[in-house]
PDB file of N, CA and C in Angstrom:
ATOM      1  N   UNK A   1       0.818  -1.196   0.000  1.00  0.00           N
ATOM      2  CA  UNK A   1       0.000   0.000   0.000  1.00  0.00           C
ATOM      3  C   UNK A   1       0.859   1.257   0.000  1.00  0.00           C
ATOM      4  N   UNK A   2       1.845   0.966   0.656  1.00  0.00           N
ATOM      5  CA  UNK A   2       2.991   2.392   0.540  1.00  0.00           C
ATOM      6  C   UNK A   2       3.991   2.875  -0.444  1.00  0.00           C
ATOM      7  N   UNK A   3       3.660   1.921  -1.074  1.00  0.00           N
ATOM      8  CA  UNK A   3       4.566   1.709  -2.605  1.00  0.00           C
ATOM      9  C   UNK A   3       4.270   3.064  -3.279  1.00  0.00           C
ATOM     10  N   UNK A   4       5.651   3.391  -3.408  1.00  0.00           N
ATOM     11  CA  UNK A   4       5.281   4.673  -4.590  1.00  0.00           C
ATOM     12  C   UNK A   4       5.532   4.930  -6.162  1.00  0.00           C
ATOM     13  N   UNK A   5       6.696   4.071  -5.968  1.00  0.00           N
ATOM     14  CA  UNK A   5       7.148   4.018  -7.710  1.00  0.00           C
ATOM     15  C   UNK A   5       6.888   2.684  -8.485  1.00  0.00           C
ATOM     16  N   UNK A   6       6.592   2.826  -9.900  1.00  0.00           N
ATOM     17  CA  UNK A   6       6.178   1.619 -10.514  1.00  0.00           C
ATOM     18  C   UNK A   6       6.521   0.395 -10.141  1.00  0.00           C
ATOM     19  N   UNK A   7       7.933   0.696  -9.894  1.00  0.00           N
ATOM     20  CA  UNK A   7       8.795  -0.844  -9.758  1.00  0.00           C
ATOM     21  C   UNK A   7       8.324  -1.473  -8.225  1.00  0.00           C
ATOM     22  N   UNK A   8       8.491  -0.508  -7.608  1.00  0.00           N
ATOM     23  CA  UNK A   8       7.777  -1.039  -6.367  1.00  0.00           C
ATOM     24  C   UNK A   8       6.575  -1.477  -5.836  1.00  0.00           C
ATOM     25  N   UNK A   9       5.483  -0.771  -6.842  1.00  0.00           N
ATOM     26  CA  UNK A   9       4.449  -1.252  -7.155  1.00  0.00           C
ATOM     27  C   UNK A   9       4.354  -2.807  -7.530  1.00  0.00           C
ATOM     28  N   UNK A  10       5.313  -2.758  -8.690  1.00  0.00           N
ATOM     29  CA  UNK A  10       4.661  -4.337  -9.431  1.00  0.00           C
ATOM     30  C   UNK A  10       5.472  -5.404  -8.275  1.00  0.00           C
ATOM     31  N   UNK A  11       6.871  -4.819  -7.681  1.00  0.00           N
ATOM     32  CA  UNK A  11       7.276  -5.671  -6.206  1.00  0.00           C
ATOM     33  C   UNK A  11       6.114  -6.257  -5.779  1.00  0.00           C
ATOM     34  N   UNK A  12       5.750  -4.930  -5.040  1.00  0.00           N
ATOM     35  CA  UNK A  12       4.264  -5.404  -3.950  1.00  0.00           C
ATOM     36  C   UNK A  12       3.308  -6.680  -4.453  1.00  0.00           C
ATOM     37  N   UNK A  13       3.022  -6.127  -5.438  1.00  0.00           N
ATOM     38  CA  UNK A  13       1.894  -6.894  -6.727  1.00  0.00           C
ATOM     39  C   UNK A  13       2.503  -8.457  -6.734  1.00  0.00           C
ATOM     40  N   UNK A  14       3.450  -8.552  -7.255  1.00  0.00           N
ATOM     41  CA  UNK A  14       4.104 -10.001  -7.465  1.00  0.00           C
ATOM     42  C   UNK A  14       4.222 -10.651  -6.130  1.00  0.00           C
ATOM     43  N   UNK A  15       4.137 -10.158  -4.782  1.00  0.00           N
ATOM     44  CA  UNK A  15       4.364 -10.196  -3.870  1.00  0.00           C
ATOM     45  C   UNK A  15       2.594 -11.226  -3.276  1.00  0.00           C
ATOM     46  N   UNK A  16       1.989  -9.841  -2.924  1.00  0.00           N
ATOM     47  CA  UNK A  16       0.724 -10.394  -3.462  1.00  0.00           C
ATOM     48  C   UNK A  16       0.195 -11.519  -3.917  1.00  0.00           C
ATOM     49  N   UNK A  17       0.027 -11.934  -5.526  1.00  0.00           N
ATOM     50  CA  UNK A  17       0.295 -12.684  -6.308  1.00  0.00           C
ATOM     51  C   UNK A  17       0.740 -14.380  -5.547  1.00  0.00           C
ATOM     52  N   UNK A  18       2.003 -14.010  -5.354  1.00  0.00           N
ATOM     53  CA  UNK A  18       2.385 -15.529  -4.688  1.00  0.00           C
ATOM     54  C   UNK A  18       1.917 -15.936  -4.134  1.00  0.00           C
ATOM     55  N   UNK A  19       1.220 -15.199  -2.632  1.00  0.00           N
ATOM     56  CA  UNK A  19       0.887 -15.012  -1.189  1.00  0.00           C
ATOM     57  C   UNK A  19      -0.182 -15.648  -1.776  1.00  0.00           C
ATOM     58  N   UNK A  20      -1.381 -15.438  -2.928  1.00  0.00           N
ATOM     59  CA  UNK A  20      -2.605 -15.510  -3.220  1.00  0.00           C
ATOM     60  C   UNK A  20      -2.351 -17.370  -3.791  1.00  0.00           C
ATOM     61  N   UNK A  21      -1.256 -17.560  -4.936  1.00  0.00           N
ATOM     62  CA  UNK A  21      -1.048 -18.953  -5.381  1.00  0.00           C
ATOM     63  C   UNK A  21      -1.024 -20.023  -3.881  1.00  0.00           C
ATOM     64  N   UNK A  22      -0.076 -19.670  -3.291  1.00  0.00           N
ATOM     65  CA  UNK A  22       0.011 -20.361  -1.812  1.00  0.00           C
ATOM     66  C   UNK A  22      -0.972 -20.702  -1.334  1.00  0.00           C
ATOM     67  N   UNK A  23      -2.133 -19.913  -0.921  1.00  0.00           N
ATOM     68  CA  UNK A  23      -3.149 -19.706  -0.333  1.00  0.00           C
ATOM     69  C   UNK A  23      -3.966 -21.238  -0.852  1.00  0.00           C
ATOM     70  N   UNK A  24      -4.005 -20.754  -2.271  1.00  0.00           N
ATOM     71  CA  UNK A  24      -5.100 -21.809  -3.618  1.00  0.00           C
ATOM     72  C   UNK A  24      -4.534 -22.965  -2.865  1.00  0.00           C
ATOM     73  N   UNK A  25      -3.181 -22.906  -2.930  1.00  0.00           N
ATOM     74  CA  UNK A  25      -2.106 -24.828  -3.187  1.00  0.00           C
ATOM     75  C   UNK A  25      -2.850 -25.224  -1.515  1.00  0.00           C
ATOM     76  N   UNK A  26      -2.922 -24.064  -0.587  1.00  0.00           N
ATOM     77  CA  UNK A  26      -3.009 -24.893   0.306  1.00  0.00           C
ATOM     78  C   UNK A  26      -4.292 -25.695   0.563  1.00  0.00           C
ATOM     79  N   UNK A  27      -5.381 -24.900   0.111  1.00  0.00           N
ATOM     80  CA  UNK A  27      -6.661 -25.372  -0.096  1.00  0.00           C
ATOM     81  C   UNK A  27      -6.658 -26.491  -0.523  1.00  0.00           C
ATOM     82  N   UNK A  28      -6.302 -26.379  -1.603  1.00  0.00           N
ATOM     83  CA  UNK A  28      -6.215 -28.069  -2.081  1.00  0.00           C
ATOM     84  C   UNK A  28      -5.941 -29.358  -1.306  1.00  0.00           C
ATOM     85  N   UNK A  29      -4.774 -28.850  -0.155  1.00  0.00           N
ATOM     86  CA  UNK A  29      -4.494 -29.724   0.130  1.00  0.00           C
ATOM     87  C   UNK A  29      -5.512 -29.955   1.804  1.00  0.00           C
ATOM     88  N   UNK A  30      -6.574 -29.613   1.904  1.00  0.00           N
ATOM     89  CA  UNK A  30      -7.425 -29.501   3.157  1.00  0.00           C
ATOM     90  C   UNK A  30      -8.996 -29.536   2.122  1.00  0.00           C
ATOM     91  N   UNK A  31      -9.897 -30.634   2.175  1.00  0.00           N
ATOM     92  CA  UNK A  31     -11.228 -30.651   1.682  1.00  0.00           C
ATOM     93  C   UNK A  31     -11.615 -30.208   2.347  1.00  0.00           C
ATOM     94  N   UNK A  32     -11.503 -30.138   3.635  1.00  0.00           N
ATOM     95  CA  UNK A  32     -12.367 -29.676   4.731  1.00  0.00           C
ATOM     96  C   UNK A  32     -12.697 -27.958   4.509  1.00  0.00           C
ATOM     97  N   UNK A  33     -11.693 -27.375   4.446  1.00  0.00           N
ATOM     98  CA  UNK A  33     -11.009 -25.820   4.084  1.00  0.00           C
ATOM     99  C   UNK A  33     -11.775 -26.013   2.759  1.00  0.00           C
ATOM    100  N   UNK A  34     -11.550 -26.077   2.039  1.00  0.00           N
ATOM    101  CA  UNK A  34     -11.985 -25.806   0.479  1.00  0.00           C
ATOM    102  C   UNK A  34     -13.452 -25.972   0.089  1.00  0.00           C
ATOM    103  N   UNK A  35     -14.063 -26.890   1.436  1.00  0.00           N
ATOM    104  CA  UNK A  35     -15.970 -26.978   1.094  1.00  0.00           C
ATOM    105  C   UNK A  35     -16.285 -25.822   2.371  1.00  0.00           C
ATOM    106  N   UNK A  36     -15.963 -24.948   2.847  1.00  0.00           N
ATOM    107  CA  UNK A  36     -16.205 -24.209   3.807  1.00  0.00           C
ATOM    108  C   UNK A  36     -16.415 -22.876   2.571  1.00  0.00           C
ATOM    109  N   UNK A  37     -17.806 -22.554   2.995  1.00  0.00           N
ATOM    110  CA  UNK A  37     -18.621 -21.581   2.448  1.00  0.00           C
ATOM    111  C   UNK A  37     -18.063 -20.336   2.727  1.00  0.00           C
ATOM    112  N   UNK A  38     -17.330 -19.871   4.072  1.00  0.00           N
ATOM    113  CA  UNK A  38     -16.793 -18.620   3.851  1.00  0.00           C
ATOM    114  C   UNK A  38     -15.242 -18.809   3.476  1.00  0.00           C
ATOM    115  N   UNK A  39     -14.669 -19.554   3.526  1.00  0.00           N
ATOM    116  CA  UNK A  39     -13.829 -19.720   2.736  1.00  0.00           C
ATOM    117  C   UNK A  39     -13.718 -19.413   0.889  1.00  0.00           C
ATOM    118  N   UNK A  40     -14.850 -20.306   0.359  1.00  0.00           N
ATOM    119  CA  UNK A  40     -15.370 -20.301  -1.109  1.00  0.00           C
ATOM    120  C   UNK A  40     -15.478 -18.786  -1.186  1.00  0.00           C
ATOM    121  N   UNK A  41     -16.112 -18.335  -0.446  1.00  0.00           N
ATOM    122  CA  UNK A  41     -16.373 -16.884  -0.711  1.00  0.00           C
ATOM    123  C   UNK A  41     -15.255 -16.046  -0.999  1.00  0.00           C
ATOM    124  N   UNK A  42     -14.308 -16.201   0.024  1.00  0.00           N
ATOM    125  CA  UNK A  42     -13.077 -15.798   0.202  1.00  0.00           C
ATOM    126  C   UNK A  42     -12.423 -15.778  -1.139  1.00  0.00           C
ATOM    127  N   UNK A  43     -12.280 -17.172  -1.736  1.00  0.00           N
ATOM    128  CA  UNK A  43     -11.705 -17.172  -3.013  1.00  0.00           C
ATOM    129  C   UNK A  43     -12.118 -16.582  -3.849  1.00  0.00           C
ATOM    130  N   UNK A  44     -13.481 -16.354  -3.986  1.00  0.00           N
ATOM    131  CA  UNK A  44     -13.871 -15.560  -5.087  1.00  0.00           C
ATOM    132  C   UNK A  44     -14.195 -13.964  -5.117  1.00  0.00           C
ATOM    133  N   UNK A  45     -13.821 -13.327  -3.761  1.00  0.00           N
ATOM    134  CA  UNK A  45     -12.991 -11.787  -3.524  1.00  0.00           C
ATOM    135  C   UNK A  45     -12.084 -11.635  -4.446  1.00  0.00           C
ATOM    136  N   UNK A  46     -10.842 -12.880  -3.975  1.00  0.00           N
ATOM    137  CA  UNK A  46      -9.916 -12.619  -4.195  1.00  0.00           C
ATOM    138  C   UNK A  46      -9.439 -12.757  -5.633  1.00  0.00           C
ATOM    139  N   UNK A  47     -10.310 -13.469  -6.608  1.00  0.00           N
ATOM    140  CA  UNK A  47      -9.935 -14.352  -7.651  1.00  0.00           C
ATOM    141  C   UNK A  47     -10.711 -12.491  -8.446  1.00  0.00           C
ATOM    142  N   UNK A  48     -11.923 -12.229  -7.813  1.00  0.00           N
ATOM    143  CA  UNK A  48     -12.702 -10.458  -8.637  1.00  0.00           C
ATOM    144  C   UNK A  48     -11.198  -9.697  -7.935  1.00  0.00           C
ATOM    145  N   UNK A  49     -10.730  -9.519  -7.076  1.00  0.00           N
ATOM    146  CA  UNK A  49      -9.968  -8.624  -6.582  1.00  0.00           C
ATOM    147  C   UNK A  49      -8.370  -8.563  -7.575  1.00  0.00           C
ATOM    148  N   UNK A  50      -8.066  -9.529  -8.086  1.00  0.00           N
ATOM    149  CA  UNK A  50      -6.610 -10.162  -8.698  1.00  0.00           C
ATOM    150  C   UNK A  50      -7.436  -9.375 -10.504  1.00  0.00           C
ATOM    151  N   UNK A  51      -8.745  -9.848 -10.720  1.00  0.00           N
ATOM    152  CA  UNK A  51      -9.212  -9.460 -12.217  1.00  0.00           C
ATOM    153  C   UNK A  51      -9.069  -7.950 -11.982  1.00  0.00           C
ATOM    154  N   UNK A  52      -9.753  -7.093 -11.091  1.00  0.00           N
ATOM    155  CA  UNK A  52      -9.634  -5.862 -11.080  1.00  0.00           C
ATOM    156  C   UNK A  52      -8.270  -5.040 -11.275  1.00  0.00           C
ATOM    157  N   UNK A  53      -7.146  -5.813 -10.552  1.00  0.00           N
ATOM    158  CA  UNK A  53      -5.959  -5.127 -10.641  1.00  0.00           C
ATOM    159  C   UNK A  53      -5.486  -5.225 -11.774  1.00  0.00           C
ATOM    160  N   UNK A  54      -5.651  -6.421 -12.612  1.00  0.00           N
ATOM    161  CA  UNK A  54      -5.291  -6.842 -13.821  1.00  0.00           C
ATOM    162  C   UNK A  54      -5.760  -5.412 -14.756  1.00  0.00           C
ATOM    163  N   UNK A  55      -6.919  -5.414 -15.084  1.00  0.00           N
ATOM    164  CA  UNK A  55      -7.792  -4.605 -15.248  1.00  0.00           C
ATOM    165  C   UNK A  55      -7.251  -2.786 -15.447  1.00  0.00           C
ATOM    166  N   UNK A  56      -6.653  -2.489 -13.998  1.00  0.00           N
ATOM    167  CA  UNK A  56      -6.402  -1.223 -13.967  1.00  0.00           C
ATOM    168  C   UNK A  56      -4.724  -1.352 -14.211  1.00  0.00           C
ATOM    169  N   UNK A  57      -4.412  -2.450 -14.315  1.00  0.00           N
ATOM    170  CA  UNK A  57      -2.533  -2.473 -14.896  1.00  0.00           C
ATOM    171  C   UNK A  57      -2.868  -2.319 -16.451  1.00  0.00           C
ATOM    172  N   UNK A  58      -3.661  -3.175 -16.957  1.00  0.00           N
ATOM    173  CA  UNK A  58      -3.889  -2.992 -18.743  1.00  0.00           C
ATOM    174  C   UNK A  58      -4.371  -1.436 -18.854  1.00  0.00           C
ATOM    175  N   UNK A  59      -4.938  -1.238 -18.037  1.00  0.00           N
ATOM    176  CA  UNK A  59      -5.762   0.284 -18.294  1.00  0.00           C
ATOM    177  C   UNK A  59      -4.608   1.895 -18.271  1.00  0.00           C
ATOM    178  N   UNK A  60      -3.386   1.104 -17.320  1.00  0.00           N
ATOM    179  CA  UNK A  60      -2.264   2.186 -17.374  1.00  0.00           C
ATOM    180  C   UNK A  60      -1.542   1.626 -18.053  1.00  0.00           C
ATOM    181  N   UNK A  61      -1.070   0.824 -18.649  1.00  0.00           N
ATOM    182  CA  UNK A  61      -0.291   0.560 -19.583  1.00  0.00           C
ATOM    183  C   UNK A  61      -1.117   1.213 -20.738  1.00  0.00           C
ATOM    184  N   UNK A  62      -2.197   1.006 -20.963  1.00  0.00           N
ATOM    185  CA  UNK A  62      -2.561   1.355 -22.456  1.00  0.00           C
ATOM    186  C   UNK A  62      -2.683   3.016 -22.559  1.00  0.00           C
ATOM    187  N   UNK A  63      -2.710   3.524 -21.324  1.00  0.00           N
ATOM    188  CA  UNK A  63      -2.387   5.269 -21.226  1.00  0.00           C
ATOM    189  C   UNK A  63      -1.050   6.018 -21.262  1.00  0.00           C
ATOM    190  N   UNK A  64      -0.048   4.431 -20.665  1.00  0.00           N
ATOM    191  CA  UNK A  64       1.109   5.020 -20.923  1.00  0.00           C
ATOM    192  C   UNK A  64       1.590   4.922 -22.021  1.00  0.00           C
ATOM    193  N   UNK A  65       1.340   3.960 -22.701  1.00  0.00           N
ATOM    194  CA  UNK A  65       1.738   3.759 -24.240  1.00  0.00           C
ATOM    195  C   UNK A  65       1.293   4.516 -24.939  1.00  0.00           C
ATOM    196  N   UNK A  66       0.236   4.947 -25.326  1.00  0.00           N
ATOM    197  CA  UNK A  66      -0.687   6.477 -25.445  1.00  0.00           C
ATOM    198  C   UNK A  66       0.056   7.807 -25.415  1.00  0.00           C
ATOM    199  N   UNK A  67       0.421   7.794 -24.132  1.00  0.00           N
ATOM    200  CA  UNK A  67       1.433   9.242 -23.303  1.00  0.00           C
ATOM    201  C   UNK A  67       3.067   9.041 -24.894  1.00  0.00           C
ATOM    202  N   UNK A  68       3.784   7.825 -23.941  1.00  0.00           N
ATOM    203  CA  UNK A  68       4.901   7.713 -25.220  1.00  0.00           C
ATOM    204  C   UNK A  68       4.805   8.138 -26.585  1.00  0.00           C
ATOM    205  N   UNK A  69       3.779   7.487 -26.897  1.00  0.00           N
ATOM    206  CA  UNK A  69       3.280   7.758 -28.216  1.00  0.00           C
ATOM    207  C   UNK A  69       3.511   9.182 -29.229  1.00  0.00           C
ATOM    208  N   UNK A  70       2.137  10.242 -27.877  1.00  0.00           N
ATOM    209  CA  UNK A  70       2.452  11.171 -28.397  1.00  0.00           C
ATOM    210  C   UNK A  70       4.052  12.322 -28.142  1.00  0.00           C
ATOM    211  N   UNK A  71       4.352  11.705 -26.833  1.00  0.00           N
ATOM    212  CA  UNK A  71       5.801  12.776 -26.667  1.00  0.00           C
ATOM    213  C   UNK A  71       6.347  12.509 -27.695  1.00  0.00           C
ATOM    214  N   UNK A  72       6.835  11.475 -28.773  1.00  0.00           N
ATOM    215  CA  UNK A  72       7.360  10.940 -29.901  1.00  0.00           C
ATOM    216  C   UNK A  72       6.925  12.056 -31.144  1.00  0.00           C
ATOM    217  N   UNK A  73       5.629  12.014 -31.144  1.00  0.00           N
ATOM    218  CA  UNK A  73       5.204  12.290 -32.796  1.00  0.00           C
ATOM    219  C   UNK A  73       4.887  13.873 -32.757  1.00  0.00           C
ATOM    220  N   UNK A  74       4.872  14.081 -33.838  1.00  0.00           N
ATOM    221  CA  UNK A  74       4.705  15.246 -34.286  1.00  0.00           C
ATOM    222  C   UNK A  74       3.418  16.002 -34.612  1.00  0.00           C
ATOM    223  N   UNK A  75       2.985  16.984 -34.158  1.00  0.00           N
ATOM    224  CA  UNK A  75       3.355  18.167 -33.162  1.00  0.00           C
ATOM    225  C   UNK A  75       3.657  18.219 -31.890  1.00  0.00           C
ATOM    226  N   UNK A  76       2.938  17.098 -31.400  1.00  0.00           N
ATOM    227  CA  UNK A  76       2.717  17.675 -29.750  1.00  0.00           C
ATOM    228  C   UNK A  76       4.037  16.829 -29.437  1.00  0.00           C
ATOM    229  N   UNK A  77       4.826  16.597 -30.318  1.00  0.00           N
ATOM    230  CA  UNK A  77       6.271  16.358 -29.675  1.00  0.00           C
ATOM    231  C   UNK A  77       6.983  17.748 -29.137  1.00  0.00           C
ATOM    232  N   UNK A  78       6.319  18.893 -29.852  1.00  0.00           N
ATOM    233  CA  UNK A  78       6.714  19.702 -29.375  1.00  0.00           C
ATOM    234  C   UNK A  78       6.410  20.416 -28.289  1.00  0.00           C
ATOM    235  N   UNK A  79       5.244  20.459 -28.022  1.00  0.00           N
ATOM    236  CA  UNK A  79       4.754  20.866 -26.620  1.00  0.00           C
ATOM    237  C   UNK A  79       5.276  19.855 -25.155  1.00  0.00           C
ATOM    238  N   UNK A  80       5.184  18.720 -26.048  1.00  0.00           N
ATOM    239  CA  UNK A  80       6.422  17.594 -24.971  1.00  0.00           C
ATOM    240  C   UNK A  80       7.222  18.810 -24.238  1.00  0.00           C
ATOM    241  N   UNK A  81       8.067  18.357 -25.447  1.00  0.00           N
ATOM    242  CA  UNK A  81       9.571  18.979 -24.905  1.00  0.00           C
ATOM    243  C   UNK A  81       9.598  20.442 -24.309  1.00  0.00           C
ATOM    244  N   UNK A  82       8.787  21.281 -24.738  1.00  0.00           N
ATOM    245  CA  UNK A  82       8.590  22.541 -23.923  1.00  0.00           C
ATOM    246  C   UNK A  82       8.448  22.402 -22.670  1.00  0.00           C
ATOM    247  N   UNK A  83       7.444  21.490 -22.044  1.00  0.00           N
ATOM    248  CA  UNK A  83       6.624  21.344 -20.800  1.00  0.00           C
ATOM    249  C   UNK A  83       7.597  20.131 -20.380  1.00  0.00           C
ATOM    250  N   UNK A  84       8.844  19.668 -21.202  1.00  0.00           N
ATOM    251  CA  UNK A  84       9.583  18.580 -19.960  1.00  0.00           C
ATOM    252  C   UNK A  84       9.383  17.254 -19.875  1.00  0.00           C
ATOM    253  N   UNK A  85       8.177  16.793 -20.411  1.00  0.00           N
ATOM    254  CA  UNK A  85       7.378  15.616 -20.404  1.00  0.00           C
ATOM    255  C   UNK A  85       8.279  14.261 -20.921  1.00  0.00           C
ATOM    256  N   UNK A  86       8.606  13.849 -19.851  1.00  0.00           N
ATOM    257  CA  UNK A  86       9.457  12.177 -20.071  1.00  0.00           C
ATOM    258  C   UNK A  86       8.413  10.956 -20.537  1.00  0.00           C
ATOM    259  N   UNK A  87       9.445   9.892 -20.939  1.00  0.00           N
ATOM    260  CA  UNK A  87       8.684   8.966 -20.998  1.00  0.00           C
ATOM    261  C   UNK A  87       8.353   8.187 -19.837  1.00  0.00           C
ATOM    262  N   UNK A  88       7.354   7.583 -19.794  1.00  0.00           N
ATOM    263  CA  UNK A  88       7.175   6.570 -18.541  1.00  0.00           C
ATOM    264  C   UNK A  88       7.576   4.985 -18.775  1.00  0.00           C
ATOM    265  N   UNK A  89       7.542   4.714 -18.099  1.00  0.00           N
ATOM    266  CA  UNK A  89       7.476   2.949 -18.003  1.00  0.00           C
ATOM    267  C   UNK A  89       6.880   2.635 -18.351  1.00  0.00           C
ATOM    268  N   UNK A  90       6.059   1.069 -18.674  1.00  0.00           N
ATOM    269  CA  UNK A  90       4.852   0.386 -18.164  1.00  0.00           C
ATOM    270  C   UNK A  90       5.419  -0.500 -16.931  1.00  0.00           C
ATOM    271  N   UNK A  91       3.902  -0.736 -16.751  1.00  0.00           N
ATOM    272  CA  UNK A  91       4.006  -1.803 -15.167  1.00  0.00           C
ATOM    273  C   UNK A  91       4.104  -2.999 -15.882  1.00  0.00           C
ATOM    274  N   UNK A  92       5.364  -3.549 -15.659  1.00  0.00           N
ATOM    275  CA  UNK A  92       5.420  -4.943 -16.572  1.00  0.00           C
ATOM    276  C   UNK A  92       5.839  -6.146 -15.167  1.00  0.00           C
ATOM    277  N   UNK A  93       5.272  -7.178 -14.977  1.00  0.00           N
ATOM    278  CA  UNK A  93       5.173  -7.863 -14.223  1.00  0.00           C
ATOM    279  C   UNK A  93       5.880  -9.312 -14.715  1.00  0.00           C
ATOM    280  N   UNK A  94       7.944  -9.333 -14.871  1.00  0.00           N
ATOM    281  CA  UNK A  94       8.201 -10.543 -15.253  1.00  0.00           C
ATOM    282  C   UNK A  94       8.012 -11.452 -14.301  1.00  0.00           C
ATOM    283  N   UNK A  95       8.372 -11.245 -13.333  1.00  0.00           N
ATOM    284  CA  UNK A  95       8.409 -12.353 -12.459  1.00  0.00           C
ATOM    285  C   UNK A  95       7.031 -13.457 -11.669  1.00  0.00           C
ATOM    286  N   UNK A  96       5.661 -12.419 -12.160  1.00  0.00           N
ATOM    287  CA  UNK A  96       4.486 -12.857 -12.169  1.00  0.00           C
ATOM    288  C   UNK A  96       4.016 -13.694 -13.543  1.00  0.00           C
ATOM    289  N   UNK A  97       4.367 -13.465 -14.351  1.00  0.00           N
ATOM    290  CA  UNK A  97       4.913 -14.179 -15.391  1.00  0.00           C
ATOM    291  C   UNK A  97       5.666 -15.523 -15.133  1.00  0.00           C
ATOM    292  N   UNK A  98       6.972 -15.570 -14.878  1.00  0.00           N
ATOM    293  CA  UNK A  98       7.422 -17.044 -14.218  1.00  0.00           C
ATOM    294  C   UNK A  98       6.733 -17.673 -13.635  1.00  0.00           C
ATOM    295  N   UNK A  99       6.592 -16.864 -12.405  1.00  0.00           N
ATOM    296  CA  UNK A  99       5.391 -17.639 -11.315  1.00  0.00           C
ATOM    297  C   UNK A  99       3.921 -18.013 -11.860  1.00  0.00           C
ATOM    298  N   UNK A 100       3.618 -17.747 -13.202  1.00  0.00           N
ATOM    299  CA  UNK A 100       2.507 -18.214 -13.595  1.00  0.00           C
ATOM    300  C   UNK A 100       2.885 -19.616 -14.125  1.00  0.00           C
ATOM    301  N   UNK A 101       4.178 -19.405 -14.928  1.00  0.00           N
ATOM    302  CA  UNK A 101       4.804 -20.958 -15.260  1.00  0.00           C
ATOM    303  C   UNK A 101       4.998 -22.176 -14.479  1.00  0.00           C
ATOM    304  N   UNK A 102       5.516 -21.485 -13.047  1.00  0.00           N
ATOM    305  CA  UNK A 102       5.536 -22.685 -12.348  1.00  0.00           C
ATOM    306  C   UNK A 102       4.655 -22.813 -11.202  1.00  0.00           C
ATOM    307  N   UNK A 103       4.098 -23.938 -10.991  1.00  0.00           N
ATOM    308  CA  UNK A 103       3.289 -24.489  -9.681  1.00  0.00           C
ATOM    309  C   UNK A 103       4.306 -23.698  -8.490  1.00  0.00           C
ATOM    310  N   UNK A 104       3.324 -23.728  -7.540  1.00  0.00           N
ATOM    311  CA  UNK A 104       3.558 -22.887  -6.270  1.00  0.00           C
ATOM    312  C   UNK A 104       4.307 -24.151  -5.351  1.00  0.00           C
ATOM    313  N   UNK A 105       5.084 -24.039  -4.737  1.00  0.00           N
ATOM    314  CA  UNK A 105       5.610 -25.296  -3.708  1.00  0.00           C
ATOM    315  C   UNK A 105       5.467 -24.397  -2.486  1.00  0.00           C
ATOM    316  N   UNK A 106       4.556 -25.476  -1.505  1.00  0.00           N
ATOM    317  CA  UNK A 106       3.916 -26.135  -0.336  1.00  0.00           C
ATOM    318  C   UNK A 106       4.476 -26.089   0.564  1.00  0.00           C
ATOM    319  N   UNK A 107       5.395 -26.353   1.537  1.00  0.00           N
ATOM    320  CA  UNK A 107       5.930 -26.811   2.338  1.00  0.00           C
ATOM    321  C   UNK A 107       5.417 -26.651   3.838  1.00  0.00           C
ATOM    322  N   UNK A 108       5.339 -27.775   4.681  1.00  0.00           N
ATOM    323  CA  UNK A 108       4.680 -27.596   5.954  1.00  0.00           C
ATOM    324  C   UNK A 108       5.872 -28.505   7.024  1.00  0.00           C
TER     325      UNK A 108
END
């Protein structure tokens, strides 16, 4: 939540992310846990809560790519550069990426 810069952002996020895979693996491994109604519920916060962020990461990426875009082209390349205007990043998430590749490991 205190995260201020992109990179630290998508930290947090990937961070997140794992914490959330873990969570799933452990379910699995407890029927008892996994037919429990506020539990179920639970998952499916979290499963709308994970789509939403998704959601507003595509939604700034596609503004920042937008932003790049125009500091690049011509005219308002020129008002860019008057007013200072850098390029940004996107929020690119490799390591949520890996971790989508591999199964989550368990350990108790």
């Amino acid at each position: 939540m205190s995260a201020t810069s992109t990179t630290d952002k998508a930290q947090a996020e990937n961070a997140l992310t794992g914490t959330l895979k873990s969570l799933f693996a452990l379910s699995e491994a407890y029927p008892d846990l996994k037919a429990n109604t506020n539990f179920l519920e639970l998952q499916k916060e979290l499963t709308d809560t994970e789509d939403k962020v998704q959601a507003a990461r595509r939604f700034y990426n596609g503004n920042v790519r937008d932003l790049n875009i125009k500091i690049e082209s011509f005219p308002s390349n020129l008002i860019a550069n008057l007013f200072k205007f850098k390029k940004m990043d996107l929020f690119e998430l490799a390591e949520a990426e890996q971790a989508a590749k591999e199964p989550p490991k368990v350990e108790f």
